[in-house]
PDB file of N, CA and C in Angstrom:
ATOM      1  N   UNK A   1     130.408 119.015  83.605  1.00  0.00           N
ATOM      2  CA  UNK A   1     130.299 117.691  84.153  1.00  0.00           C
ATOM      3  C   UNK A   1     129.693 117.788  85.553  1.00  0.00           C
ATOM      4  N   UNK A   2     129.120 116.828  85.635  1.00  0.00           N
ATOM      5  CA  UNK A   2     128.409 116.783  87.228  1.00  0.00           C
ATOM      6  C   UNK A   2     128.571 115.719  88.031  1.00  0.00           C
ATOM      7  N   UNK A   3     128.807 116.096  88.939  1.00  0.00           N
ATOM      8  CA  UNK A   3     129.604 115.276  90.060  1.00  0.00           C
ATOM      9  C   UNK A   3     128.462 114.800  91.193  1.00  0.00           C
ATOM     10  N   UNK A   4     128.704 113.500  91.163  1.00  0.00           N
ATOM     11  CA  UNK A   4     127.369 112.888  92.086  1.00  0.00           C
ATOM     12  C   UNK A   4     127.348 113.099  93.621  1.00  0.00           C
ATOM     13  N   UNK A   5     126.818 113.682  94.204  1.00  0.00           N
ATOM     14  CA  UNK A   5     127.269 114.192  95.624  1.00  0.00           C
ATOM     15  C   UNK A   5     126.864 112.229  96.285  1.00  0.00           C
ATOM     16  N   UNK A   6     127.461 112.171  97.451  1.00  0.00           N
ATOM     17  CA  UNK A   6     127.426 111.054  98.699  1.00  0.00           C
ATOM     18  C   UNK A   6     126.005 110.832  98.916  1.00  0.00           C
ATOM     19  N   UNK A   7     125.489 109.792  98.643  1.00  0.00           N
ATOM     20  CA  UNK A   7     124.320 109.674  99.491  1.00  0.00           C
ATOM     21  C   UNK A   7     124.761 108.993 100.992  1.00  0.00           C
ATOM     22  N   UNK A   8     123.775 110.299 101.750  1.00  0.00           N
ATOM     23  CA  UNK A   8     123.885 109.961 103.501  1.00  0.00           C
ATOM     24  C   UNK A   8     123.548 108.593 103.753  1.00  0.00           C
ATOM     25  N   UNK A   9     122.584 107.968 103.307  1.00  0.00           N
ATOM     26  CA  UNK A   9     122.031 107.113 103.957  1.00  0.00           C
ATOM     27  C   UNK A   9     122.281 105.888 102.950  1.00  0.00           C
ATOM     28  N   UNK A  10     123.038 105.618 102.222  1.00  0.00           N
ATOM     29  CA  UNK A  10     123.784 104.423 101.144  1.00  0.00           C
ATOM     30  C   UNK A  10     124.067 103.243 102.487  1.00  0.00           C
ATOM     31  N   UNK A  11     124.743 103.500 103.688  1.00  0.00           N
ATOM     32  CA  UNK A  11     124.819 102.115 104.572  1.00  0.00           C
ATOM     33  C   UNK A  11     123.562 102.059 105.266  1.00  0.00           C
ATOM     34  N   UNK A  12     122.877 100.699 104.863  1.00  0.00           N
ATOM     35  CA  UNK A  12     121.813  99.983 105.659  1.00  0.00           C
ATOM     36  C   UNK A  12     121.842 100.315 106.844  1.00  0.00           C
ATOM     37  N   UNK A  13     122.628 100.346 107.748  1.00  0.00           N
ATOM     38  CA  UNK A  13     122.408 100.606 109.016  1.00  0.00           C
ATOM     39  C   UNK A  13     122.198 102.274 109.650  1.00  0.00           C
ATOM     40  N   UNK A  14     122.888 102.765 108.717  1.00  0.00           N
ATOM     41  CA  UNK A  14     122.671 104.547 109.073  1.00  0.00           C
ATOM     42  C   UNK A  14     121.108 104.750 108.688  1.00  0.00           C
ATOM     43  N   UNK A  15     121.015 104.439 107.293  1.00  0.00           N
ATOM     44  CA  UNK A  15     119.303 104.338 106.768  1.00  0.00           C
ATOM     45  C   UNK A  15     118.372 103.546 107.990  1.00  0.00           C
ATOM     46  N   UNK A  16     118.569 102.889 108.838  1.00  0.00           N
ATOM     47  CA  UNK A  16     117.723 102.567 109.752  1.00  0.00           C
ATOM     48  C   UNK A  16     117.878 103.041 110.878  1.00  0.00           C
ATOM     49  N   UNK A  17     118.716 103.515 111.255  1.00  0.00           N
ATOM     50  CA  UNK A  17     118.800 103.883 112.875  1.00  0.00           C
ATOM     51  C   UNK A  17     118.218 105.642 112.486  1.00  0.00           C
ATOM     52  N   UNK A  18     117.897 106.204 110.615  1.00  0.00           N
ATOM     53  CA  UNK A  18     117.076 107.479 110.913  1.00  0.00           C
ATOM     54  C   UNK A  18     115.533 107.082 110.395  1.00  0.00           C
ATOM     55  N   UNK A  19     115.613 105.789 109.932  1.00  0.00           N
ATOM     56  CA  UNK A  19     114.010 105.636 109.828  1.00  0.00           C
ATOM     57  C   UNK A  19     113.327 104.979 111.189  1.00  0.00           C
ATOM     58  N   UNK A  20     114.535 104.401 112.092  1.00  0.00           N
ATOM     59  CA  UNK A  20     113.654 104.234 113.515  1.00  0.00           C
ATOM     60  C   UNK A  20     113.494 105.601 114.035  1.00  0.00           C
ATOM     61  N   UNK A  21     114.710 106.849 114.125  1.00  0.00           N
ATOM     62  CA  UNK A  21     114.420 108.097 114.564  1.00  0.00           C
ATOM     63  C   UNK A  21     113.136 108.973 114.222  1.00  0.00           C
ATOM     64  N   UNK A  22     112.801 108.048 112.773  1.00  0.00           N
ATOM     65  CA  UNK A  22     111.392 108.910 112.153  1.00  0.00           C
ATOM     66  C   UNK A  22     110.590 108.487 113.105  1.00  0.00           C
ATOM     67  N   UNK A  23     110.367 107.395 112.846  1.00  0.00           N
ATOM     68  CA  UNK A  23     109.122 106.570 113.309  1.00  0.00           C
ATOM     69  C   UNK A  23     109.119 106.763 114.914  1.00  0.00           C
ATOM     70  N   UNK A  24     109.917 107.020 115.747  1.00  0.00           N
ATOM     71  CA  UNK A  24     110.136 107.418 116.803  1.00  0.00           C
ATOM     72  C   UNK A  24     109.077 108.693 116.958  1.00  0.00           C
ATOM     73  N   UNK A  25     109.371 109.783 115.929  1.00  0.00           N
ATOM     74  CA  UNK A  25     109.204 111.454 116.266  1.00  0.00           C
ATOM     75  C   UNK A  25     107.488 111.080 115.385  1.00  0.00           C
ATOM     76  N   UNK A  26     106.924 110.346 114.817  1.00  0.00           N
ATOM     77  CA  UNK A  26     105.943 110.212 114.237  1.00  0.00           C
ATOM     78  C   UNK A  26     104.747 109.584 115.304  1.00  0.00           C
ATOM     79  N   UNK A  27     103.844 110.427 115.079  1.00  0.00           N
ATOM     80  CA  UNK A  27     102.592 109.486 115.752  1.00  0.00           C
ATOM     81  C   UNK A  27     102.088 108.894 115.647  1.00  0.00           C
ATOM     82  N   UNK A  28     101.772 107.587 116.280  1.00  0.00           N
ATOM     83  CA  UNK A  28     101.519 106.537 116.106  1.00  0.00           C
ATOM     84  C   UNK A  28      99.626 106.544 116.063  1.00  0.00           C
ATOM     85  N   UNK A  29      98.810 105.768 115.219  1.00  0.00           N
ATOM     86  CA  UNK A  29      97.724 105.897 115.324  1.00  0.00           C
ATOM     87  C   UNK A  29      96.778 104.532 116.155  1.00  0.00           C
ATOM     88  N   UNK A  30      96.404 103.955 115.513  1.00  0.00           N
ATOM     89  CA  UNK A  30      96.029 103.070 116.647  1.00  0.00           C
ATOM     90  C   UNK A  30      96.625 101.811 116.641  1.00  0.00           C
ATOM     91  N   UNK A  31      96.994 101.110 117.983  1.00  0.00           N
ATOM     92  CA  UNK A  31      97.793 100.034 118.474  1.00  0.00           C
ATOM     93  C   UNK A  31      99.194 100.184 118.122  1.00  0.00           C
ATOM     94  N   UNK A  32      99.666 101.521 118.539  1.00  0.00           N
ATOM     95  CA  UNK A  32     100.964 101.511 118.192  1.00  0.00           C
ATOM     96  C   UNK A  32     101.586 101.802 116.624  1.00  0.00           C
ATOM     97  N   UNK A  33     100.712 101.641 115.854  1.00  0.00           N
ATOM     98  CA  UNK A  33     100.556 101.378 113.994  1.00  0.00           C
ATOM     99  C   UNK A  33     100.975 102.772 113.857  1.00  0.00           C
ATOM    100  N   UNK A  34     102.517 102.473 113.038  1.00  0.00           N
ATOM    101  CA  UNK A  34     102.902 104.104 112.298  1.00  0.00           C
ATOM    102  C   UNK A  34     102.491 103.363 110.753  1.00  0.00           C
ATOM    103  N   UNK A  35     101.818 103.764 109.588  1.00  0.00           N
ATOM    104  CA  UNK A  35     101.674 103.707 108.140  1.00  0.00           C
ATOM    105  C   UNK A  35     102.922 104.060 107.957  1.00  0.00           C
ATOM    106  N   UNK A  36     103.212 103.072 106.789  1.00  0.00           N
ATOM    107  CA  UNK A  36     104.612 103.867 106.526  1.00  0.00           C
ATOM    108  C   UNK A  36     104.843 104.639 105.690  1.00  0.00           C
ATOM    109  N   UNK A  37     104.160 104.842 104.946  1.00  0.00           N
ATOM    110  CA  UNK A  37     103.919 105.513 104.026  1.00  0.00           C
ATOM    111  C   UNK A  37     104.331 107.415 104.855  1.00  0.00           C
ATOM    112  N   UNK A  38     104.145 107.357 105.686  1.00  0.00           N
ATOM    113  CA  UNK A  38     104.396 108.343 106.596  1.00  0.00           C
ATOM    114  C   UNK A  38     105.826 108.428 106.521  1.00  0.00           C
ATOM    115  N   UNK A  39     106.530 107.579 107.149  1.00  0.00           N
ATOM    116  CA  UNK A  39     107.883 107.567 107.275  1.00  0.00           C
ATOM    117  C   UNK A  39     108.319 107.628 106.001  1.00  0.00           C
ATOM    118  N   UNK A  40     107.815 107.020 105.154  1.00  0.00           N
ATOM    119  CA  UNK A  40     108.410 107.114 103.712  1.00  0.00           C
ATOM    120  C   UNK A  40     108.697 108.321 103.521  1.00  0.00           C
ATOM    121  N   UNK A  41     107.500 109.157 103.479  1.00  0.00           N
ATOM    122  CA  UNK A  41     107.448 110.622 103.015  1.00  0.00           C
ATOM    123  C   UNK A  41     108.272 111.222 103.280  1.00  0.00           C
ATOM    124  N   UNK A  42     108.173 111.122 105.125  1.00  0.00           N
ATOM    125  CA  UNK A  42     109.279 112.124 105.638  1.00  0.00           C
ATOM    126  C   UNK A  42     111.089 111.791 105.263  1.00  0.00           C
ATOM    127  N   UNK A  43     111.438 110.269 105.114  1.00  0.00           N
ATOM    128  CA  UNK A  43     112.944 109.864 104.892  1.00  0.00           C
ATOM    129  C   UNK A  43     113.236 110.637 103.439  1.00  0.00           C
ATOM    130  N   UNK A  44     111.986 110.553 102.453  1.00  0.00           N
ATOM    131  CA  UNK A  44     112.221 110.613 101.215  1.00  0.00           C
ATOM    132  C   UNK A  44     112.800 112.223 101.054  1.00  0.00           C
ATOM    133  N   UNK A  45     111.440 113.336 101.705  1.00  0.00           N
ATOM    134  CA  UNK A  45     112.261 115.042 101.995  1.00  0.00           C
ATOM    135  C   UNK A  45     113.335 115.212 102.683  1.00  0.00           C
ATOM    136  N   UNK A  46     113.730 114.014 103.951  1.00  0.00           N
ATOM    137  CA  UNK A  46     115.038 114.438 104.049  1.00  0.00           C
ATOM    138  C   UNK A  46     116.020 113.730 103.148  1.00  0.00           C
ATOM    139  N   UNK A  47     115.683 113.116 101.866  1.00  0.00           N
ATOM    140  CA  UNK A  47     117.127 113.057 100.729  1.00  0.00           C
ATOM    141  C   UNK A  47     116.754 113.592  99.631  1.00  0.00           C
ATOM    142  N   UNK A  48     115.804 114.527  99.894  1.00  0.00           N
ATOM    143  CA  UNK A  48     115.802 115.651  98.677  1.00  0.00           C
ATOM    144  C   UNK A  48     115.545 114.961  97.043  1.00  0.00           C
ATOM    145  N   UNK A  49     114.523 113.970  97.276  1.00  0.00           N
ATOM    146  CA  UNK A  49     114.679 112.621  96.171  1.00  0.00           C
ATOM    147  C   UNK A  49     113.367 111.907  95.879  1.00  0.00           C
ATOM    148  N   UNK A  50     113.484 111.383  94.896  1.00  0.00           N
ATOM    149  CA  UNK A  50     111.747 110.895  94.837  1.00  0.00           C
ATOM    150  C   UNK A  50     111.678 109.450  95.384  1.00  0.00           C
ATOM    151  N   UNK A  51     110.288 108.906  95.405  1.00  0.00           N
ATOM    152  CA  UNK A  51     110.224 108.104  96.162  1.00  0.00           C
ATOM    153  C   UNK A  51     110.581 106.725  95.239  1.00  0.00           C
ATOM    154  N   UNK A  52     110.631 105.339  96.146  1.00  0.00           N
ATOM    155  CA  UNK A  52     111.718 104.134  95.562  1.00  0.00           C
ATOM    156  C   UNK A  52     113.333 103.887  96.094  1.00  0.00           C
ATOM    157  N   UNK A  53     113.755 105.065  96.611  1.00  0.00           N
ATOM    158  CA  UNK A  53     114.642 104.984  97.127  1.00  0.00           C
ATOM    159  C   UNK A  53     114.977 103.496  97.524  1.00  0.00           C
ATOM    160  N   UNK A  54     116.406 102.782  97.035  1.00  0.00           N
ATOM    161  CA  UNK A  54     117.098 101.825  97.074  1.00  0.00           C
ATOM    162  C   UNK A  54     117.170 101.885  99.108  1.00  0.00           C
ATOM    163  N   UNK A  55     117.939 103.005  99.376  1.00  0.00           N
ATOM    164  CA  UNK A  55     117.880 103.758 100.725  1.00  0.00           C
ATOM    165  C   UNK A  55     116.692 103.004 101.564  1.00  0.00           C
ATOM    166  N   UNK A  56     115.504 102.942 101.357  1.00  0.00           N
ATOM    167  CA  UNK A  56     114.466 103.162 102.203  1.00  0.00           C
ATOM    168  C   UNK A  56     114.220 101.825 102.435  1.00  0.00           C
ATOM    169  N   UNK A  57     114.200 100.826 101.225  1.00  0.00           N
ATOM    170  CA  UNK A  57     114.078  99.471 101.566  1.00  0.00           C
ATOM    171  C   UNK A  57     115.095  98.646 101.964  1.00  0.00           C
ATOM    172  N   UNK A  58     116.155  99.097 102.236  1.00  0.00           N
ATOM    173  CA  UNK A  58     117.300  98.370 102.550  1.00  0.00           C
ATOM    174  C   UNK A  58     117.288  99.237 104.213  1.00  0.00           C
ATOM    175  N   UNK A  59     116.974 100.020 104.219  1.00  0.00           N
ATOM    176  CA  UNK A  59     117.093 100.068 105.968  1.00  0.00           C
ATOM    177  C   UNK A  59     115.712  99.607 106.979  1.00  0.00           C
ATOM    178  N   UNK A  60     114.995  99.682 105.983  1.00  0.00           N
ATOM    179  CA  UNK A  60     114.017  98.563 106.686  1.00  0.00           C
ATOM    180  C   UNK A  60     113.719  97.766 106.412  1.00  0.00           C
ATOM    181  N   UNK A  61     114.528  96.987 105.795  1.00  0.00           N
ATOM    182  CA  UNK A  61     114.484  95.457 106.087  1.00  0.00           C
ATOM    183  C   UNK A  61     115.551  95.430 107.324  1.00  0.00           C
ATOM    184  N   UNK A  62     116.771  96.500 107.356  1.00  0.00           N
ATOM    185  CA  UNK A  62     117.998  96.127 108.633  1.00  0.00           C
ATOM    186  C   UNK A  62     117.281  96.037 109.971  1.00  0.00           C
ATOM    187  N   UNK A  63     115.698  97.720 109.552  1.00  0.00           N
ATOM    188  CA  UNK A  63     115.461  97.727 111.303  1.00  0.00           C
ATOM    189  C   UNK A  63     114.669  96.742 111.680  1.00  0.00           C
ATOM    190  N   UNK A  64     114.153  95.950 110.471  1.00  0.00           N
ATOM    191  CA  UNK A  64     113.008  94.387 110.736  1.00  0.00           C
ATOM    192  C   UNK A  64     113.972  93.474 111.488  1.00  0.00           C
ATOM    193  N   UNK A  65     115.440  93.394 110.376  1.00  0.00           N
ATOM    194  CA  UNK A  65     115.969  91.794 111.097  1.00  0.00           C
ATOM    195  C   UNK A  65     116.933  92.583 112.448  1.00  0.00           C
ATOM    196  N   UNK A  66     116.823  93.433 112.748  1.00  0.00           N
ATOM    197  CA  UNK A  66     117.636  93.710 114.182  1.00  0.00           C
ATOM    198  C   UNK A  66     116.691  93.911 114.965  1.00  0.00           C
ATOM    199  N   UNK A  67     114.993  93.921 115.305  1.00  0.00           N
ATOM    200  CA  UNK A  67     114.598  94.030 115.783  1.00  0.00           C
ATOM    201  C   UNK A  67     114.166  95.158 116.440  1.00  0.00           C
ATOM    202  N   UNK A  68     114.151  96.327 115.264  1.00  0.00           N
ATOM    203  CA  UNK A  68     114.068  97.868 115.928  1.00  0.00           C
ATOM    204  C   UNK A  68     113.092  97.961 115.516  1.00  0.00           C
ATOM    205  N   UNK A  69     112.267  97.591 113.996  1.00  0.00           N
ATOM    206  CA  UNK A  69     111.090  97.794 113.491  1.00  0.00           C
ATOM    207  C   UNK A  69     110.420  96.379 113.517  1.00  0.00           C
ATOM    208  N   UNK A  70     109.181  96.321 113.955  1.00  0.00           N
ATOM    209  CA  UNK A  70     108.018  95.348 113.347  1.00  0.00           C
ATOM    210  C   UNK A  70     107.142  95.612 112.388  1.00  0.00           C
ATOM    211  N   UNK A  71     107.370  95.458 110.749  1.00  0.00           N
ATOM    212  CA  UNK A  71     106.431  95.401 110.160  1.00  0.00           C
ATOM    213  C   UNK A  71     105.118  94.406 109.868  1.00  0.00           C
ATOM    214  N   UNK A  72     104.105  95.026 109.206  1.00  0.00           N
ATOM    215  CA  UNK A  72     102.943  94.048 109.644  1.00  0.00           C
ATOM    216  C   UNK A  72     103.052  93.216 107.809  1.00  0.00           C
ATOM    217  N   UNK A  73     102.801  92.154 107.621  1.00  0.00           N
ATOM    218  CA  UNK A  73     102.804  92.015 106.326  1.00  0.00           C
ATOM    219  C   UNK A  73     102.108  91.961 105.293  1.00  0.00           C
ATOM    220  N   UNK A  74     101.207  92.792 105.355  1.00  0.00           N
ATOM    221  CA  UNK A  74     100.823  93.735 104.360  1.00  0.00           C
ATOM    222  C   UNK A  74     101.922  94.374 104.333  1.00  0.00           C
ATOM    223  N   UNK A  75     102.805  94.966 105.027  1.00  0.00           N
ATOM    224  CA  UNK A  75     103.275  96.159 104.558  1.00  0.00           C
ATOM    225  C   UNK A  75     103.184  97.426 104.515  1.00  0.00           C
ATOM    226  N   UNK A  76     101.973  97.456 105.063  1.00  0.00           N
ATOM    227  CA  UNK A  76     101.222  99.036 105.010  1.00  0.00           C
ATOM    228  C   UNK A  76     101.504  99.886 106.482  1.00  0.00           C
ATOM    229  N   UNK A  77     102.146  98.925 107.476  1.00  0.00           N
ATOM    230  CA  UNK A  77     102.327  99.903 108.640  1.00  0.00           C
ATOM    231  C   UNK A  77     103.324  99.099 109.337  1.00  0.00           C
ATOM    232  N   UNK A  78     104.300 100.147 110.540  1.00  0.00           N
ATOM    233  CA  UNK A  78     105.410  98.941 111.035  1.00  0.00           C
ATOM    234  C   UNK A  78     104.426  99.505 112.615  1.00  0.00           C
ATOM    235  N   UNK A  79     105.674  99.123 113.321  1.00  0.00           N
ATOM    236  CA  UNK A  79     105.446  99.480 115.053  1.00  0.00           C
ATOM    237  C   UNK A  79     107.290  99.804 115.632  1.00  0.00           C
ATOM    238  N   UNK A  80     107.185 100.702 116.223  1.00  0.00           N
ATOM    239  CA  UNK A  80     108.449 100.047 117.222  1.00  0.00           C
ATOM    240  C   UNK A  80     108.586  98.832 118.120  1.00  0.00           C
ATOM    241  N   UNK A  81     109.668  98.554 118.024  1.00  0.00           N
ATOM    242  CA  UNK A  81     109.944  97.113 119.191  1.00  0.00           C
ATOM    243  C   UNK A  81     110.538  98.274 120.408  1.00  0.00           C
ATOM    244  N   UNK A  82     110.050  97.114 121.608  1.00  0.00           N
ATOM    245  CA  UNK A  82     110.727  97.618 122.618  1.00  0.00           C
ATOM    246  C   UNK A  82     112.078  97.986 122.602  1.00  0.00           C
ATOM    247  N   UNK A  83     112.740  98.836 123.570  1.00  0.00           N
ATOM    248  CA  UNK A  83     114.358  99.067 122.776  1.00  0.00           C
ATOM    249  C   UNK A  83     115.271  98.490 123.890  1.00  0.00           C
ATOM    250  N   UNK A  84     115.933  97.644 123.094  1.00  0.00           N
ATOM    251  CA  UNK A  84     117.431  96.948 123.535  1.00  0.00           C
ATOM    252  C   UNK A  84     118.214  97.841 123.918  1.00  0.00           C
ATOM    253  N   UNK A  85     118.441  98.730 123.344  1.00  0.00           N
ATOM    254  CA  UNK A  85     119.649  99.591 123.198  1.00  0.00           C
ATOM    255  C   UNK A  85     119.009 100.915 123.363  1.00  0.00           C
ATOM    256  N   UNK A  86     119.561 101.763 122.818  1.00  0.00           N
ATOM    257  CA  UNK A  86     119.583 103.565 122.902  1.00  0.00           C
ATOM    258  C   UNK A  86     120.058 103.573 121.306  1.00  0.00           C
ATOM    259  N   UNK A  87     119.084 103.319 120.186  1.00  0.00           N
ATOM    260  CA  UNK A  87     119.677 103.497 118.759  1.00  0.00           C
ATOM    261  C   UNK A  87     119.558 104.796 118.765  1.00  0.00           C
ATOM    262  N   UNK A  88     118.772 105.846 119.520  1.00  0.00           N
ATOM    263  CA  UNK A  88     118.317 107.014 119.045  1.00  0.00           C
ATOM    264  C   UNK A  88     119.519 108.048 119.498  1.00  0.00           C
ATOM    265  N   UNK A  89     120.249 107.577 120.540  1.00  0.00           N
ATOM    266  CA  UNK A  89     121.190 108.349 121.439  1.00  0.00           C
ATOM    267  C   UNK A  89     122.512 107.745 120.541  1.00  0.00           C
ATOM    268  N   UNK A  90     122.642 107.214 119.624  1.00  0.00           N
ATOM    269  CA  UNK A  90     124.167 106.880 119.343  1.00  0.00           C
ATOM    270  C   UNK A  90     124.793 107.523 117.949  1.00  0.00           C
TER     271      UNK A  90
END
């Protein structure tokens, strides 16, 4: 029998405060524009998992409506928002 290990990032808000940490450590190309497809990649190797992740769209939609991520709507790239807080330090 096999036993389903914890997914890390199952609460919306943990899943966003490490896809703002991505997008943080990621370079931005022009006007600030991270593709997300970038961040995708990288959230997706750190859960050892293919891509679709339930995970990935539920924490960015959290970091859209808290104001940590601006996506563009296409969809194809976000930005950081200026930071309120210290999400990266907590």
């Amino acid at each position: 029998m096999k036993h389903l290990d914890a997914r890390p990032y199952s609460d919306p808000e943990t899943a966003a405060r490490k896809l703002v940490e991505i997008a943080a450590a990621t370079p931005a190309v022009q006007d600030g524009r991270i593709y997300i497809e970038r961040i995708n990649a990288q959230f997706v190797a750190l859960l050892k998992g293919s891509r679709g992740h339930p995970e990935f769209g539920a924490g960015i939609s959290y970091a859209v409506e808290h104001g940590w991520l601006w996506m563009h709507e296409s969809g194809t790239y976000l930005k950081l928002m200026p930071p309120g807080q210290d999400l990266l330090g907590q």
